[in-house]
C-alpha atoms as a PDB file:
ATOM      1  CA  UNK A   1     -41.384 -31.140  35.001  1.00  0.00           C
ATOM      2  CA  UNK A   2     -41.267 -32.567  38.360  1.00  0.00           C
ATOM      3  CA  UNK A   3     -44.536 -34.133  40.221  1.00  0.00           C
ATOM      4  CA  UNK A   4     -45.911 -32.575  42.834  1.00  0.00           C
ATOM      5  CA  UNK A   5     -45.438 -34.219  46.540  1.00  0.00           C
ATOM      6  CA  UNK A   6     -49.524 -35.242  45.907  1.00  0.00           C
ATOM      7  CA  UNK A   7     -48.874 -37.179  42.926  1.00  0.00           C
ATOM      8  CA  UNK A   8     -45.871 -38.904  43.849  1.00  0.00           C
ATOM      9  CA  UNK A   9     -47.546 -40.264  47.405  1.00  0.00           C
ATOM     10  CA  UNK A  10     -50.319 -41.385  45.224  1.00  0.00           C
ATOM     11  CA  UNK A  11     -48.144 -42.982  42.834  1.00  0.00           C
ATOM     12  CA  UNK A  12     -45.783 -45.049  45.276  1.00  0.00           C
ATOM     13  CA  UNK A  13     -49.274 -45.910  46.700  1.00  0.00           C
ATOM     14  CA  UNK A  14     -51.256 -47.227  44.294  1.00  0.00           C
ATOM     15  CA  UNK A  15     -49.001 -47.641  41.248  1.00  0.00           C
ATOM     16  CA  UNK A  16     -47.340 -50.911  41.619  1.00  0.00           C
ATOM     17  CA  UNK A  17     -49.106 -54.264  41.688  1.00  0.00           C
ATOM     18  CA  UNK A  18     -48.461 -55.189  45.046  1.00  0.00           C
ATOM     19  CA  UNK A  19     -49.963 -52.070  46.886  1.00  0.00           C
ATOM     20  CA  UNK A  20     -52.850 -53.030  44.395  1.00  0.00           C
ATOM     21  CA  UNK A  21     -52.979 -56.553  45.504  1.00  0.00           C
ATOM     22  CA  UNK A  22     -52.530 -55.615  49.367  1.00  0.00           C
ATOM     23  CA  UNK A  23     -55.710 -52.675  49.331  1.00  0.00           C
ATOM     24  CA  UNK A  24     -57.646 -54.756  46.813  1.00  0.00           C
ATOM     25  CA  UNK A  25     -57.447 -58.090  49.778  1.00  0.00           C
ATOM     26  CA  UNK A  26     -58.231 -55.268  52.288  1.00  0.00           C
ATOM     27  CA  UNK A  27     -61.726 -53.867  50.322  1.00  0.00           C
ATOM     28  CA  UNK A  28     -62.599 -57.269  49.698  1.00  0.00           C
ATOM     29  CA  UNK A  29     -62.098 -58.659  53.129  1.00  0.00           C
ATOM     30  CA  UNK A  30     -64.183 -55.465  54.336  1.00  0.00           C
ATOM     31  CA  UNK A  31     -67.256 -56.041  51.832  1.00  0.00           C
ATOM     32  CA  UNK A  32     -67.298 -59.712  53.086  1.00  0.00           C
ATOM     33  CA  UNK A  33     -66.885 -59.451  56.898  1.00  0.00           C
ATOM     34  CA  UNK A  34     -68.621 -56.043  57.640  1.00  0.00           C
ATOM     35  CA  UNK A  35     -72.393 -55.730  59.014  1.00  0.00           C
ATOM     36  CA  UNK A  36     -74.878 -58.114  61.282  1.00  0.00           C
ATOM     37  CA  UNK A  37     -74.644 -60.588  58.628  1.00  0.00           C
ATOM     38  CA  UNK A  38     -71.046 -60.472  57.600  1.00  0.00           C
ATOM     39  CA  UNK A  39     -68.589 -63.355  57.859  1.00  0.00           C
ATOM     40  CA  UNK A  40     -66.637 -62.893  60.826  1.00  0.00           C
ATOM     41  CA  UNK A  41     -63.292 -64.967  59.543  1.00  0.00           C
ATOM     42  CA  UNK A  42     -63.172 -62.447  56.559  1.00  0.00           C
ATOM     43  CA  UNK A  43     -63.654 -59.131  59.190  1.00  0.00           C
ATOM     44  CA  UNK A  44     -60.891 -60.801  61.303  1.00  0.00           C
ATOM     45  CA  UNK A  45     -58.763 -61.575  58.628  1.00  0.00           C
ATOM     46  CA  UNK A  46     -59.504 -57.314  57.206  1.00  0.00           C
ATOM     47  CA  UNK A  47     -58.243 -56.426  60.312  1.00  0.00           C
ATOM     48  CA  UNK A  48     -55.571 -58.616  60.849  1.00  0.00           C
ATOM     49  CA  UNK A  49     -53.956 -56.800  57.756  1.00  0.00           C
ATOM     50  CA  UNK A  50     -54.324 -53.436  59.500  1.00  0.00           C
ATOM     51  CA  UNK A  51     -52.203 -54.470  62.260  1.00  0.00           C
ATOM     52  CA  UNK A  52     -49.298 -53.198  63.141  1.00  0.00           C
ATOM     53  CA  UNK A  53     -50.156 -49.647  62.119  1.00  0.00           C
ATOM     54  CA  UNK A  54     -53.936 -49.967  63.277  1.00  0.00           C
ATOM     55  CA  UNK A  55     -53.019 -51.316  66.336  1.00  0.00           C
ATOM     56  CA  UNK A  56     -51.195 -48.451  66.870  1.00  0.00           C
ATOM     57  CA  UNK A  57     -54.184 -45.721  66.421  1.00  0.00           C
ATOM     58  CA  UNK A  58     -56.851 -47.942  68.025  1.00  0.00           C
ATOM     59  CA  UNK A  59     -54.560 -47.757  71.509  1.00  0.00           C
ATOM     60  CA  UNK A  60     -54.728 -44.048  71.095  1.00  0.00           C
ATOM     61  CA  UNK A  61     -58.334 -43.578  70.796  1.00  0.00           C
ATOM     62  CA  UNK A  62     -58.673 -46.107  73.276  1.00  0.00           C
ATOM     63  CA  UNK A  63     -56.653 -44.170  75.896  1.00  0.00           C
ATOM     64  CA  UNK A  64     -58.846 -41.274  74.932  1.00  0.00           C
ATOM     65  CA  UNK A  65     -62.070 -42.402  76.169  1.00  0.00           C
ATOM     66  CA  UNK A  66     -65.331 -43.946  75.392  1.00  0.00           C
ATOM     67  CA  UNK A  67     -66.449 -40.722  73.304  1.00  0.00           C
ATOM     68  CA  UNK A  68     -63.545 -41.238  70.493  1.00  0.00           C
ATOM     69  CA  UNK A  69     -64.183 -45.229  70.412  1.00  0.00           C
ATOM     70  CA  UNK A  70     -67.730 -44.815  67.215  1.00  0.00           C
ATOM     71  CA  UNK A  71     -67.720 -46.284  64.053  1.00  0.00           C
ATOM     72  CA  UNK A  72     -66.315 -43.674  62.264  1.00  0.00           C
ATOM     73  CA  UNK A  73     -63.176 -43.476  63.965  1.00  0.00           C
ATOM     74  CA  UNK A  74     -62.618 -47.176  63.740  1.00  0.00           C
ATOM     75  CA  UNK A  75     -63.319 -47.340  60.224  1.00  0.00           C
ATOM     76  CA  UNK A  76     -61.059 -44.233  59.399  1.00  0.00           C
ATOM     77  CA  UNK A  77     -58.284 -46.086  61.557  1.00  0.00           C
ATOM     78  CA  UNK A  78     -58.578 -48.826  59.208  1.00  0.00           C
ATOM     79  CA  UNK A  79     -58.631 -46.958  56.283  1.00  0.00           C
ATOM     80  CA  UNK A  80     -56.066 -44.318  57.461  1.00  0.00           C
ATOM     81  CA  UNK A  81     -53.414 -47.800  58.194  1.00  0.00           C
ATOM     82  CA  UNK A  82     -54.808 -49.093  54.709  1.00  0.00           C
ATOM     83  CA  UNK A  83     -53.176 -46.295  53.026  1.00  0.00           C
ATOM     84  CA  UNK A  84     -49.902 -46.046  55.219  1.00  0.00           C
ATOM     85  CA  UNK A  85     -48.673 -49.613  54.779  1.00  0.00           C
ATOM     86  CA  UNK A  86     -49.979 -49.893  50.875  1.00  0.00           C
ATOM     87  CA  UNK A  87     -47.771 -46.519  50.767  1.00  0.00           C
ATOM     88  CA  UNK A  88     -44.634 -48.365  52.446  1.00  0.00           C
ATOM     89  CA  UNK A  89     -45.585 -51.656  49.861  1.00  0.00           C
ATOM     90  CA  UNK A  90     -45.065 -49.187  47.397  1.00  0.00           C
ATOM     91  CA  UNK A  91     -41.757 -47.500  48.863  1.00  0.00           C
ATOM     92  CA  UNK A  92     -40.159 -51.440  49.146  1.00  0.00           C
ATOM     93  CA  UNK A  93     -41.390 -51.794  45.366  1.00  0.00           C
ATOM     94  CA  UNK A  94     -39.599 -48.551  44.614  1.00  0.00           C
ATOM     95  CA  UNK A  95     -36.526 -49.604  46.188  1.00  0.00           C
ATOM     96  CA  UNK A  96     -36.578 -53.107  44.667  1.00  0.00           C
ATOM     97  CA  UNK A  97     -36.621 -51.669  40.719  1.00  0.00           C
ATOM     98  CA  UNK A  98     -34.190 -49.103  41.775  1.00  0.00           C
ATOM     99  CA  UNK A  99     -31.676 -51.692  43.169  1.00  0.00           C
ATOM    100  CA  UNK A 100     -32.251 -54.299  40.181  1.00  0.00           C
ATOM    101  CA  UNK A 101     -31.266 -51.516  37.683  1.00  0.00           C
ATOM    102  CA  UNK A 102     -27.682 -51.651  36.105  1.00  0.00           C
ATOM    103  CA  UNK A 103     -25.517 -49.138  37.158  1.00  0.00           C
ATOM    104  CA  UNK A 104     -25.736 -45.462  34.834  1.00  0.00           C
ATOM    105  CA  UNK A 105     -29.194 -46.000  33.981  1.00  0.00           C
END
């Protein structure tokens, strides 16, 4: 039985250590740097490993206007480019074990 489209985005995502390793620096850099009292190396660094993808969707709400530019948009842009590039992590990690196998297997 084959997995459904749901279940295989979720396992390229989070099923291989380095996806793991990649959102587990993210959530940990966020706990650190967010809020008044937060360290503001460790929120620099958490967004630092948003870029490029988050750079990407903050220019677009940007160009939309003051209105789009709250807290919840910037923290589902982060979360949103979280997910994307732990996904790709996980395609590369896919296509690494696929390419080390022997041939017929």
């Amino acid at each position: 039985m084959r997995s459904g489209p749901v279940r295989a985005f979720a396992r390229i995502t989070f099923g291989n250590w380095l996806s793991r390793v990649y959102l587990g620096s993210a959530a940990f850099l966020l706990l650190i740097g967010a809020g008044e009292g937060g360290d503001q190396a460790a929120g620099l660094f958490a967004l630092m490993l948003a870029v490029p993808t988050g750079a990407m969707l903050l220019s677009v709400v940007n160009s939309l206007g003051a209105w789009a530019q709250t807290d919840g948009s910037i923290w589902a842009i982060l979360v949103c480019s979280y997910v994307f590039q732990a996904w790709l992590l996980g395609l590369l990690v896919h296509a690494v074990r696929r390419g080390s196998r022997p041939a017929g297997l």
